[in-house]
Protein backbone atom coordinates (compact mmCIF):
# COMPACT_ATOMS: atom_id res chain seq x y z
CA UNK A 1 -44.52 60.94 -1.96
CA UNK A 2 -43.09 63.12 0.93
CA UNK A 3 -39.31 62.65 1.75
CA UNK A 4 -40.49 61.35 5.63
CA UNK A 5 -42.66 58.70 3.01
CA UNK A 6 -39.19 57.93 0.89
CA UNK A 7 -36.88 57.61 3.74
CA UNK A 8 -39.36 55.10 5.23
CA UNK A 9 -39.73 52.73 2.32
CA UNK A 10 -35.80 53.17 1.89
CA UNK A 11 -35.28 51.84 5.01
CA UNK A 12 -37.97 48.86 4.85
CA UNK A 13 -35.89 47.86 1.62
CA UNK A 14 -33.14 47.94 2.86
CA UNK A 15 -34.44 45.84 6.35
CA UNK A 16 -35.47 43.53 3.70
CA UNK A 17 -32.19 43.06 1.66
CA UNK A 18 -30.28 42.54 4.67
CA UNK A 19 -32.98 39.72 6.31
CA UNK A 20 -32.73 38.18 2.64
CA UNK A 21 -28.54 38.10 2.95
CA UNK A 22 -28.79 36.51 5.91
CA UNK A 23 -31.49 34.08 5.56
CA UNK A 24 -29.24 32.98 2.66
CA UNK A 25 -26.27 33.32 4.76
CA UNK A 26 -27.66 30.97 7.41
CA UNK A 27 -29.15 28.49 4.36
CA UNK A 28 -24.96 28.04 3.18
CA UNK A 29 -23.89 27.19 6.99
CA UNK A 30 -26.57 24.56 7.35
CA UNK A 31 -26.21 23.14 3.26
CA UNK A 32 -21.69 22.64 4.40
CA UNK A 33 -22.72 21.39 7.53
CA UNK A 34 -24.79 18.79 5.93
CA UNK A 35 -21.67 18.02 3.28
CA UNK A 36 -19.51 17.52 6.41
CA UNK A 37 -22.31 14.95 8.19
CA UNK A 38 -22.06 13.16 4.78
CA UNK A 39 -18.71 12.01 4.71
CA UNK A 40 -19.10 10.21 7.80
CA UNK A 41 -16.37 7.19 8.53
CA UNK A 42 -16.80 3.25 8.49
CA UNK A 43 -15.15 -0.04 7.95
CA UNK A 44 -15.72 -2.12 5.01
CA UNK A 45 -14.58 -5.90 4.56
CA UNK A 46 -13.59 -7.70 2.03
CA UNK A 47 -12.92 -12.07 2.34
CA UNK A 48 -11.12 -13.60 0.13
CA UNK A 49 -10.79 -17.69 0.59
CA UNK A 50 -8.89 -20.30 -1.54
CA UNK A 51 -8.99 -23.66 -1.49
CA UNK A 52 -5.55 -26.00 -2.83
CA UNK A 53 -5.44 -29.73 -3.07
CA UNK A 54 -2.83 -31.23 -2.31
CA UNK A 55 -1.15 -30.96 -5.68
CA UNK A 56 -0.81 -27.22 -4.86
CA UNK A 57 -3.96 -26.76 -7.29
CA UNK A 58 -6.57 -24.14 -6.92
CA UNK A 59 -9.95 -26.11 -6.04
CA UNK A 60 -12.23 -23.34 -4.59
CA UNK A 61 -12.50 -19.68 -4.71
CA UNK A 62 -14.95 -17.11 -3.08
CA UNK A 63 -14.51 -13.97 -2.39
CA UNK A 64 -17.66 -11.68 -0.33
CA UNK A 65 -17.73 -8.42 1.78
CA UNK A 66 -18.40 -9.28 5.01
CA UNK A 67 -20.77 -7.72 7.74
CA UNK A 68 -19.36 -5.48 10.98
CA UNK A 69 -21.31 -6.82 13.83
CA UNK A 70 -22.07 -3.99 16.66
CA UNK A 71 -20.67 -6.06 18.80
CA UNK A 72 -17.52 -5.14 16.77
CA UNK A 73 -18.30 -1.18 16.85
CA UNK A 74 -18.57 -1.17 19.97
CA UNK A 75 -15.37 -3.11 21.00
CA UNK A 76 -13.57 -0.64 18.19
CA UNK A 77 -15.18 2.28 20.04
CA UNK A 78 -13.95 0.83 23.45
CA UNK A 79 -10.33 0.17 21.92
CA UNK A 80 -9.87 3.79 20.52
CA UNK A 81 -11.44 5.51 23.43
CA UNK A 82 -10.18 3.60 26.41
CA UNK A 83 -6.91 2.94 25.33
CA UNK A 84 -6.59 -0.65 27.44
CA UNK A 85 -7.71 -3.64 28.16
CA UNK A 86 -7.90 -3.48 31.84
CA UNK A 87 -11.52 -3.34 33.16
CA UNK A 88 -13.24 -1.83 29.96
CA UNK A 89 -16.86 -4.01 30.41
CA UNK A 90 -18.22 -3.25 26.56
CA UNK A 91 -21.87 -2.47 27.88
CA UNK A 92 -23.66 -1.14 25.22
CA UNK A 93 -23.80 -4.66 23.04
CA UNK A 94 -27.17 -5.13 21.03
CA UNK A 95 -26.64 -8.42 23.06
CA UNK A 96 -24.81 -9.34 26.49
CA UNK A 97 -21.16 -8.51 25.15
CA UNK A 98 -19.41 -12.15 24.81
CA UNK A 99 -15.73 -10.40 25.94
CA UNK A 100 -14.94 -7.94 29.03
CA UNK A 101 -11.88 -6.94 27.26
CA UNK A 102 -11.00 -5.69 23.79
CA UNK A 103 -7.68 -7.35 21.67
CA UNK A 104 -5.95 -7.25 18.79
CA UNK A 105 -8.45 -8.24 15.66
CA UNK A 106 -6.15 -11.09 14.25
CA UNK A 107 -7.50 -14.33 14.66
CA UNK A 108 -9.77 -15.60 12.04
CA UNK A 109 -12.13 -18.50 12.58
CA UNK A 110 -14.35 -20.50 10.31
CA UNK A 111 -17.44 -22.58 10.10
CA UNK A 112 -20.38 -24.67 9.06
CA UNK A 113 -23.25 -22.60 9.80
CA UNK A 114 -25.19 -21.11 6.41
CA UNK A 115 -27.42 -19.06 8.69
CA UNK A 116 -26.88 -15.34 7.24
CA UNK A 117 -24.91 -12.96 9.46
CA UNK A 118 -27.00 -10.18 11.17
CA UNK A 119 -25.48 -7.59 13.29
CA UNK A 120 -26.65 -9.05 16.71
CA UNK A 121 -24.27 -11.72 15.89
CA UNK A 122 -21.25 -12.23 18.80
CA UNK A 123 -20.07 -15.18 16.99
CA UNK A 124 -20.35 -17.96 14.49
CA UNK A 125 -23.65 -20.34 14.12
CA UNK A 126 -21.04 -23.54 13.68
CA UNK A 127 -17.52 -23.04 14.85
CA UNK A 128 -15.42 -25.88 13.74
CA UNK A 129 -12.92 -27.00 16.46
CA UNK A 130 -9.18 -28.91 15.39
CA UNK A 131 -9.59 -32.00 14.65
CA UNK A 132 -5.97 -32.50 15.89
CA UNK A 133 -7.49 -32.30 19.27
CA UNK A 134 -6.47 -29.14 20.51
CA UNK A 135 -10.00 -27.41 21.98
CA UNK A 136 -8.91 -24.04 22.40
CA UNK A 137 -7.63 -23.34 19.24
CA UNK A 138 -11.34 -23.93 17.96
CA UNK A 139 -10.43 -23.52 14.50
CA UNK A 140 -9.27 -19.89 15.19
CA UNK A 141 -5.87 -19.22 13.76
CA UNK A 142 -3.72 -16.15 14.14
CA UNK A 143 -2.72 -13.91 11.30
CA UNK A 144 0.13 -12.24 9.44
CA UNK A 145 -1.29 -8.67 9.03
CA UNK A 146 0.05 -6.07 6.61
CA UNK A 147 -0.90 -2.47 6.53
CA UNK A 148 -2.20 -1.29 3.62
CA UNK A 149 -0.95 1.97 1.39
CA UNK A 150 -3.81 3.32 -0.10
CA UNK A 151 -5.76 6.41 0.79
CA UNK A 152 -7.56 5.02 3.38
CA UNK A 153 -6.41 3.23 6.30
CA UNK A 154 -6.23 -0.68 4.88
CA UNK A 155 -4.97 -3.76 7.26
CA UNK A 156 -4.62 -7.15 5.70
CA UNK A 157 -5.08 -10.02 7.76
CA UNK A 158 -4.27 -13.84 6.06
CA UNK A 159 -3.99 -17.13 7.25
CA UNK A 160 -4.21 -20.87 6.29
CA UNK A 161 -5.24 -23.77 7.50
CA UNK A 162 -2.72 -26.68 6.69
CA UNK A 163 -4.17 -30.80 6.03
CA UNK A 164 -5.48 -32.08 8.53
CA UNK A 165 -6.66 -29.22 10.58
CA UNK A 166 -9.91 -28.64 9.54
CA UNK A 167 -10.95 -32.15 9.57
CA UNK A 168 -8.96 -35.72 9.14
CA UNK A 169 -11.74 -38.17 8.22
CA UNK A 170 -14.92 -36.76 6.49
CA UNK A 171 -15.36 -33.57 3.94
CA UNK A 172 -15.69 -30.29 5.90
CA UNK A 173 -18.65 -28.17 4.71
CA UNK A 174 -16.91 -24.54 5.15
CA UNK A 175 -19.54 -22.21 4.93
CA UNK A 176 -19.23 -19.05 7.45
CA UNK A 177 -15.99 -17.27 8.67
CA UNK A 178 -15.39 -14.71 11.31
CA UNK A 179 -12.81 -12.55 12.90
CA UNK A 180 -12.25 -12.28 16.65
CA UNK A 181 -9.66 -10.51 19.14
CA UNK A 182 -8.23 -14.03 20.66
CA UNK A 183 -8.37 -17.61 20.25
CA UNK A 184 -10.94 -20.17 21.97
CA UNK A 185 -10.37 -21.23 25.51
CA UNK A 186 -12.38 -22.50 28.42
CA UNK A 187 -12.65 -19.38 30.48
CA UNK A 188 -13.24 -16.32 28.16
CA UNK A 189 -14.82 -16.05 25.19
CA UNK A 190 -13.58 -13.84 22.17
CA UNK A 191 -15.28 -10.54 21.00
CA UNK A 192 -16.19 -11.09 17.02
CA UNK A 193 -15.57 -8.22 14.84
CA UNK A 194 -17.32 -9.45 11.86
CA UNK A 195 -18.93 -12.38 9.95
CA UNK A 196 -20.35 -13.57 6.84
CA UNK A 197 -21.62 -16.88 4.97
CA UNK A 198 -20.73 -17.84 1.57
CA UNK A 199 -21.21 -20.92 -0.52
CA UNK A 200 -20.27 -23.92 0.62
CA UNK A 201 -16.48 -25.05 0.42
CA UNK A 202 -16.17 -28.74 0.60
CA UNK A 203 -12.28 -29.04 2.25
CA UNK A 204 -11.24 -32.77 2.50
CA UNK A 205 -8.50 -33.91 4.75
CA UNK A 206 -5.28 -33.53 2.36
CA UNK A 207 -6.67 -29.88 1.28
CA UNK A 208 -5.26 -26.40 2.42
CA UNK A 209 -7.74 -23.65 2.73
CA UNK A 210 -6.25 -19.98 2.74
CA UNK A 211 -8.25 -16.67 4.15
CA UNK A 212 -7.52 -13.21 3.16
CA UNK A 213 -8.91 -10.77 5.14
CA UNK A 214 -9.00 -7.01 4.22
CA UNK A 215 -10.20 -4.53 6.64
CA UNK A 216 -10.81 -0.23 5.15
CA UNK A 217 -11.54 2.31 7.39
CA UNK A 218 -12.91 5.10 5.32
C-alpha cells in the first residue's frame, strides 16, 4: 500500500472513531434527558375517615387514596401561576369550570353518591346539606391543616362532623367525600380538588364522623 493509500485509510478511521464518540455522545444527552422527564411531579391523596358513637367508640373505619380531578390541576396551575384570585377565569376545564376564582383547598365535603369518581368530576354525585338548616354550609366544613415534615411537601387537612350535623332523624349513607376551595352558597359554586367513593358508612344522628385528609406533592 502506498503512503498517499495509508494516510487515506488513517484518516477514514479516524472520521469514523470520532462519528462513533459522538453518536455515543449524543445517545448519553438524550438517555439523562429521559431520567430527568421521569421524575416528573404530582399530588397523591390519601382519606382517612372514622366513625365514633356516642360512647366515644370507634364504629367505622376506611381509609382510600383519592382521585385529583383536572378540574383541580388546573385550579392548582391557576393558583401557582397567577398568584390571585382576582379575574383568573380557569378556562381550560375538561368541563365548564364550576369556580371563576381559585381558594384555599380546606373545606372538605361529603356524600351519598357511590358513583366512582372520574376526572371530569367538578363535584360530588350527592352532596349532603346540614340538617341543622343552614344551606350554605352544604355539609362542607373547614379544616385545621398541618404541614407535613417529610421529604416531600405533605399538608394535612382534618375535620369532624359533630351529632346532629349530618343528619337528625334517619341513618346517613356516607359514601363519597370531596375537597373544595370554599363552602356552599347561593351565588358561586366551589372548585373541587379531588374526590373518591368508598364503602358505605352508615352515621346515625348521635354519631361523630372524623376526615383526615393528606395531600403529597412529589
Amino acid at each position: 500500500m502506498t503512503s498517499i493509500n495509508k494516510n487515506v485509510a488513517l484518516l477514514m478511521g479516524l472520521a469514523a472513531i470520532a462519528s462513533i464518540s459522538t453518536a455515543y455522545a449524543l445517545m448519553q444527552d438524550v438517555q439523562s434527558t429521559k431520567g430527568v422527564q421521569s421524575e416528573h411531579g404530582g399530588f397523591l391523596g390519601h382519606v382517612t375517615l372514622v366513625l365514633y358513637g356516642p360512647d366515644g367508640q370507634i364504629k367505622t373505619y376506611r381509609q382510600t387514596d383519592n382521585l385529583v380531578v383536572t378540574n383541580g390541576d388546573n385550579a392548582t396551575a391557576n393558583k401557582m401561576f397567577f398568584g390571585t384570585n382576582a379575574g383568573r377565569k380557569l378556562s381550560v376545564c375538561a368541563q365548564p369550570c364550576t369556580a371563576a376564582n381559585v381558594n384555599v383547598f380546606q373545606y372538605i365535603a361529603v356524600g351519598t353518591g357511590p358513583t366512582a369518581p372520574t376526572a371530569n368530576d367538578v363535584g360530588l354525585s350527592g352532596a349532603t346539606n346540614n340538617n341543622a338548616g343552614n344551606r350554605a354550609s352544604n355539609g362542607r366544613i373547614a379544616t385545621t391543616i398541618v404541614n407535613g415534615t417529610t421529604q416531600h411537601g405533605t399538608v394535612q387537612l382534618s375535620t369532624t362532623w359533630p351529632a346532629n350535623r349530618l343528619t337528625n332523624t334517619t341513618t346517613a349513607s356516607i359514601q363519597e367525600a370531596g375537597l373544595f376551595d370554599q363552602p356552599f352558597n347561593f351565588t358561586t359554586q366551589a372548585n373541587m380538588f379531588s374526590r373518591q367513593t368508598f364503602s358505605a358508612i352508615g352515621v346515625n344522628p348521635a354519631d361523630t364522623l372524623q376526615i383526615t385528609w393528606t395531600i403529597t406533592i412529589t
